[in-house]
PDB file of N, CA and C in Angstrom:
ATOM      1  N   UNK A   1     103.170 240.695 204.160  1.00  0.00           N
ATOM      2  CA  UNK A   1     103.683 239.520 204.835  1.00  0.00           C
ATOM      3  C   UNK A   1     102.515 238.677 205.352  1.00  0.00           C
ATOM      4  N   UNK A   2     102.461 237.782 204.990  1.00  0.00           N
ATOM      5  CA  UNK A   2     101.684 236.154 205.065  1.00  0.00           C
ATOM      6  C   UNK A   2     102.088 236.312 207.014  1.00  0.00           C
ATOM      7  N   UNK A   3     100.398 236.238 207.630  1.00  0.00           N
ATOM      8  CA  UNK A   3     100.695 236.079 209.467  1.00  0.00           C
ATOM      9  C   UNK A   3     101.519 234.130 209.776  1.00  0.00           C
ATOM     10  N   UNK A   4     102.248 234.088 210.552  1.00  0.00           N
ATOM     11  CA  UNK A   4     102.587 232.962 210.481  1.00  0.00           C
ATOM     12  C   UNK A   4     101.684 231.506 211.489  1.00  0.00           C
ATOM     13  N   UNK A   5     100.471 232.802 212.224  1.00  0.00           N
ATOM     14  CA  UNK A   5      99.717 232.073 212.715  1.00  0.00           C
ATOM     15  C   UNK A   5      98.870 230.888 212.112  1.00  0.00           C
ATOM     16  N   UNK A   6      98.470 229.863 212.175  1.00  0.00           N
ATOM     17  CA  UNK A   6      97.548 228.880 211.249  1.00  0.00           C
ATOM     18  C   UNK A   6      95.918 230.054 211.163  1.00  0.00           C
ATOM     19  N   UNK A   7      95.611 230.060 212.257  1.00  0.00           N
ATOM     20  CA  UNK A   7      94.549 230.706 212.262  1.00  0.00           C
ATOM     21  C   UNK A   7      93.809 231.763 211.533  1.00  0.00           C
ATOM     22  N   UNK A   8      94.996 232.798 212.259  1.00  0.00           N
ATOM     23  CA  UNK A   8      95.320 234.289 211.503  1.00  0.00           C
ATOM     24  C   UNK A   8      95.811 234.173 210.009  1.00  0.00           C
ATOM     25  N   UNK A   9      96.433 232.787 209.304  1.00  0.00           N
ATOM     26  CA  UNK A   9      96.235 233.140 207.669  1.00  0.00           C
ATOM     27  C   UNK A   9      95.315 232.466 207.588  1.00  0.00           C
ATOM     28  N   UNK A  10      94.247 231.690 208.062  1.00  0.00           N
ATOM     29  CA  UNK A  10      93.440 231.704 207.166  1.00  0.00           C
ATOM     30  C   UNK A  10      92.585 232.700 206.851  1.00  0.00           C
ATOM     31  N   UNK A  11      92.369 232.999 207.976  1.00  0.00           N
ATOM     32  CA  UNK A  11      91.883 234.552 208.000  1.00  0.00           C
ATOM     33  C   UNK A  11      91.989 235.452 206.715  1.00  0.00           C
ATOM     34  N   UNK A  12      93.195 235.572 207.203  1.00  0.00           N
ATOM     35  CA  UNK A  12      93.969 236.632 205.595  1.00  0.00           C
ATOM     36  C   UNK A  12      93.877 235.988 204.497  1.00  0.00           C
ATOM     37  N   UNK A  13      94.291 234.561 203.961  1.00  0.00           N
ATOM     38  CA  UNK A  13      93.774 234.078 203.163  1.00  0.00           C
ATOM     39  C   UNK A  13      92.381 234.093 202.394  1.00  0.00           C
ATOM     40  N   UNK A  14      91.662 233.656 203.148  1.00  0.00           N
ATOM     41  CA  UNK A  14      89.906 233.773 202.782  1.00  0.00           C
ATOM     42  C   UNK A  14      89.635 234.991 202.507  1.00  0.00           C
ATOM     43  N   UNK A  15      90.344 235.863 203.347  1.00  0.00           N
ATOM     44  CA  UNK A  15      89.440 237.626 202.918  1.00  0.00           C
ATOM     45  C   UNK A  15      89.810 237.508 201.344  1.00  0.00           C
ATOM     46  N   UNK A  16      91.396 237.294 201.401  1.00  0.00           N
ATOM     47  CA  UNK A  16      92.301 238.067 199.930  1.00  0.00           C
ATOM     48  C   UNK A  16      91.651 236.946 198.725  1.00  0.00           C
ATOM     49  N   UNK A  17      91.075 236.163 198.876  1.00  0.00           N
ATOM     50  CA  UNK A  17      90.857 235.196 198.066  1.00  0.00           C
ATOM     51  C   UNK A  17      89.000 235.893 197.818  1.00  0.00           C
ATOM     52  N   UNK A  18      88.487 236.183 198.779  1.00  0.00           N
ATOM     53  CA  UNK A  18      87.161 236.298 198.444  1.00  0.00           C
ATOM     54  C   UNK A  18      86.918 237.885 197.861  1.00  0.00           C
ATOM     55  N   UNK A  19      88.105 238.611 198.353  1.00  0.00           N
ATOM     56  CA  UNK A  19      87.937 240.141 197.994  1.00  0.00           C
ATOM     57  C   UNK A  19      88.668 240.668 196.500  1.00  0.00           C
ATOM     58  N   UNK A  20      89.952 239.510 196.359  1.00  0.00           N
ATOM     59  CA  UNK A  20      90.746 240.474 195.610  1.00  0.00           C
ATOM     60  C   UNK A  20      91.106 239.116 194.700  1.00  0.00           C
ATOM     61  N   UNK A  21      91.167 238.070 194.706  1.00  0.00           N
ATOM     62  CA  UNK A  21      91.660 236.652 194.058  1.00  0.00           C
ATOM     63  C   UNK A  21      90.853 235.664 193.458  1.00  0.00           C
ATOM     64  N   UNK A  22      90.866 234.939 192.452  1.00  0.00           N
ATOM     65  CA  UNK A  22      90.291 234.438 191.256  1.00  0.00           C
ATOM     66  C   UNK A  22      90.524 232.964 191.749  1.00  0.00           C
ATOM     67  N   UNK A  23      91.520 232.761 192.629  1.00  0.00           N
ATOM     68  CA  UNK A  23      92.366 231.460 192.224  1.00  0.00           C
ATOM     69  C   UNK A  23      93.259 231.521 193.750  1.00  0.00           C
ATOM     70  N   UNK A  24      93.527 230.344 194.335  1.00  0.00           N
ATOM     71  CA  UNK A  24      94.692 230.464 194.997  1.00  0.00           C
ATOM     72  C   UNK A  24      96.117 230.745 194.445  1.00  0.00           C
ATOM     73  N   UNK A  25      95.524 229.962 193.336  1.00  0.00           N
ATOM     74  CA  UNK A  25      97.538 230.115 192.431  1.00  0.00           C
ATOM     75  C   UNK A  25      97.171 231.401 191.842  1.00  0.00           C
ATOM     76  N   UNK A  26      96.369 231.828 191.832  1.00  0.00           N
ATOM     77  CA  UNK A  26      96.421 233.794 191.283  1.00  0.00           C
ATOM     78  C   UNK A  26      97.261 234.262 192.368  1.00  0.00           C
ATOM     79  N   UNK A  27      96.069 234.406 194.038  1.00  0.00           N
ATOM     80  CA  UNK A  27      96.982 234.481 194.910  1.00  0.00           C
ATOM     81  C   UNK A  27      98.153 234.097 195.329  1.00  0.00           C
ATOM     82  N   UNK A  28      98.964 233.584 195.044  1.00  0.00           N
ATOM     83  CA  UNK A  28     100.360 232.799 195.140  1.00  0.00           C
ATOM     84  C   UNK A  28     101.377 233.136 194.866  1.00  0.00           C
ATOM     85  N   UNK A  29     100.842 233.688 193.349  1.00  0.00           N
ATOM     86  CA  UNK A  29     101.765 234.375 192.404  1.00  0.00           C
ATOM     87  C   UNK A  29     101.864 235.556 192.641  1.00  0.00           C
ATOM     88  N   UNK A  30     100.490 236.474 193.217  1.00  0.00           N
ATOM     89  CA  UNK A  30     100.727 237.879 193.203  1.00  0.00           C
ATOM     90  C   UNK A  30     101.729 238.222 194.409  1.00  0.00           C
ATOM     91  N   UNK A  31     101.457 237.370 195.448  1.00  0.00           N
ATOM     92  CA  UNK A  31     102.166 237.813 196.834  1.00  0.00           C
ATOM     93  C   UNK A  31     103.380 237.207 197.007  1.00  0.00           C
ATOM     94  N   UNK A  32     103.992 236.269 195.632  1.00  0.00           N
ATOM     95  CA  UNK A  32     105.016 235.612 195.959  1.00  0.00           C
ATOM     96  C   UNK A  32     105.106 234.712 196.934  1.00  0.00           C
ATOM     97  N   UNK A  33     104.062 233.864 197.226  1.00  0.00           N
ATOM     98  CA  UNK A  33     103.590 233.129 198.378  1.00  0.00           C
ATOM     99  C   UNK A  33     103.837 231.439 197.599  1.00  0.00           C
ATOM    100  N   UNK A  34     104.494 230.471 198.999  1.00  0.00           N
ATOM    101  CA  UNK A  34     104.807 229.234 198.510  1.00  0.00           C
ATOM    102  C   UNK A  34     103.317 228.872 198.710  1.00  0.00           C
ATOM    103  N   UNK A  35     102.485 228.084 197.851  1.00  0.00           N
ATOM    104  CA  UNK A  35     100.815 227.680 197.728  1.00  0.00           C
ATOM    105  C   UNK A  35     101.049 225.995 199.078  1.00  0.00           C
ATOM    106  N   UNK A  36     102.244 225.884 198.588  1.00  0.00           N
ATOM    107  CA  UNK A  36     102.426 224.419 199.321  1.00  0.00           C
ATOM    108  C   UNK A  36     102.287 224.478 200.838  1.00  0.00           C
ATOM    109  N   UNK A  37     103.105 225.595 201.480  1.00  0.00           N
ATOM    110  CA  UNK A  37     103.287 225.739 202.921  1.00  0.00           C
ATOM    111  C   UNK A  37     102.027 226.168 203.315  1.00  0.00           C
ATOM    112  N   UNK A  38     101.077 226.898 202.608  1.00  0.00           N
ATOM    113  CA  UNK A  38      99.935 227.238 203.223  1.00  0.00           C
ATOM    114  C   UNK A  38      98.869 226.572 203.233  1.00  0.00           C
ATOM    115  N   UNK A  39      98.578 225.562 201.779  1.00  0.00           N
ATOM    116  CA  UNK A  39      98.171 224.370 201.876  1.00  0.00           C
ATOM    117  C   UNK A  39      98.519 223.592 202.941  1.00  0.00           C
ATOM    118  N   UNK A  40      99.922 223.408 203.670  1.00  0.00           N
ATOM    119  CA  UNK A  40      99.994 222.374 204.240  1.00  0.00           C
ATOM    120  C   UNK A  40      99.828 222.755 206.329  1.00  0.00           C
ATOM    121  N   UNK A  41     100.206 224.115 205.994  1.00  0.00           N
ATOM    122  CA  UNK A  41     100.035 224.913 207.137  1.00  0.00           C
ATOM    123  C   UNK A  41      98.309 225.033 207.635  1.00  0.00           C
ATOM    124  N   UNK A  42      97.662 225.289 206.894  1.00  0.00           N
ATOM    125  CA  UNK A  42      96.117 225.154 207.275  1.00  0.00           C
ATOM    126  C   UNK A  42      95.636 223.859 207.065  1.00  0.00           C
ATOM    127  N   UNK A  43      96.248 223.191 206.474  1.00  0.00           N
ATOM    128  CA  UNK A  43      95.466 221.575 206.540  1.00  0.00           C
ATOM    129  C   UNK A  43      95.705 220.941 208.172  1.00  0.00           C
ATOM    130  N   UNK A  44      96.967 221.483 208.459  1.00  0.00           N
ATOM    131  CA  UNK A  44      97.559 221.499 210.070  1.00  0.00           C
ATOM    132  C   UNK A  44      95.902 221.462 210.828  1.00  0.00           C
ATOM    133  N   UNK A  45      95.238 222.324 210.744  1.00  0.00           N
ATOM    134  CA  UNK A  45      94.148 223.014 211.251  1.00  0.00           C
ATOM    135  C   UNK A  45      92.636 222.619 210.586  1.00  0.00           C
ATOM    136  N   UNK A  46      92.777 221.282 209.949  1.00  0.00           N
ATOM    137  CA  UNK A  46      91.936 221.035 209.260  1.00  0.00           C
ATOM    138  C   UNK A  46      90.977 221.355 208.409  1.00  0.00           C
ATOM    139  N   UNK A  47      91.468 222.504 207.152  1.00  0.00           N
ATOM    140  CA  UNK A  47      91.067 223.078 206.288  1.00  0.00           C
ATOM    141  C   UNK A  47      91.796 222.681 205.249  1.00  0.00           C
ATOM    142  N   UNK A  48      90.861 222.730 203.952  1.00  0.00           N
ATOM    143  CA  UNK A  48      91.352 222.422 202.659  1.00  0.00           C
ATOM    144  C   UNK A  48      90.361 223.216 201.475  1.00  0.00           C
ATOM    145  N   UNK A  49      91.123 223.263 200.628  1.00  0.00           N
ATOM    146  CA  UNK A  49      91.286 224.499 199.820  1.00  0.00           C
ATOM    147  C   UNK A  49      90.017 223.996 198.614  1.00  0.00           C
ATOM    148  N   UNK A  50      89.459 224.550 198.697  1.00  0.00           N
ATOM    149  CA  UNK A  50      87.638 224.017 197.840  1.00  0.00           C
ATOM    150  C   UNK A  50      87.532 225.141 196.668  1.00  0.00           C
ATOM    151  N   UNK A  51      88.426 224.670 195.656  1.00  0.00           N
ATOM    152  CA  UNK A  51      88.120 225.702 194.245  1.00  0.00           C
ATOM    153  C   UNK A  51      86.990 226.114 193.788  1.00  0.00           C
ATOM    154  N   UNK A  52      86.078 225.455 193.961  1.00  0.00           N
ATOM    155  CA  UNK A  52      84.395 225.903 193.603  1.00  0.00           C
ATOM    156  C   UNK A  52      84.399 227.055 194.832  1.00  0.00           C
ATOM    157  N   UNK A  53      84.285 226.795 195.667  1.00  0.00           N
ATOM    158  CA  UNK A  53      84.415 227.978 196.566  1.00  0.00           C
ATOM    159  C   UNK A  53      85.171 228.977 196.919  1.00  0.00           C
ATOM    160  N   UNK A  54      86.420 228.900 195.746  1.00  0.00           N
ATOM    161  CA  UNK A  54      87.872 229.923 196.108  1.00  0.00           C
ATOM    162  C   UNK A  54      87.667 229.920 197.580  1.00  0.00           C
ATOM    163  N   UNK A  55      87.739 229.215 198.365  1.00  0.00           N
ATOM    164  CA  UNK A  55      87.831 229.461 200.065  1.00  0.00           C
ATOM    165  C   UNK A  55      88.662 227.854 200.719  1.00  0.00           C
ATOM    166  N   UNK A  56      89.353 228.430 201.729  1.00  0.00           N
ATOM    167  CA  UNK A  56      89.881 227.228 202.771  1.00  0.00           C
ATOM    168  C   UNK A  56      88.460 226.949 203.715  1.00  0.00           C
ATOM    169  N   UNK A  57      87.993 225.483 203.878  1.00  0.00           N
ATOM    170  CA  UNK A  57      86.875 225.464 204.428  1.00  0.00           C
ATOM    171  C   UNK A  57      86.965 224.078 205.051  1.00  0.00           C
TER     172      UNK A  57
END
């Protein structure tokens, strides 16, 4: 389960993306995760999703 905190997923995000994920839409798909709400949930928090870097930054 995706934390519903902004903070706390990015958190979880960045690890699972830097440890275990190729791609956000890799990640997306594996966890059954909407890419949109979390895109739009951490942009809340002024982060955006930098494919050269697989990281929210």
């Amino acid at each position: 389960m995706m934390p519903k905190d902004p903070v706390m997923l990015l958190s979880y995000v960045n690890l699972k993306l830097r440890d275990f994920y190729a791609t956000l839409d890799a990640l997306c798909e594996d966890l059954d995760a909407d890419r949109n709400e979390i895109v739009d949930k951490l942009a809340g928090i002024d982060y955006h999703y930098d494919e050269e870097k697989n990281q929210f930054v």
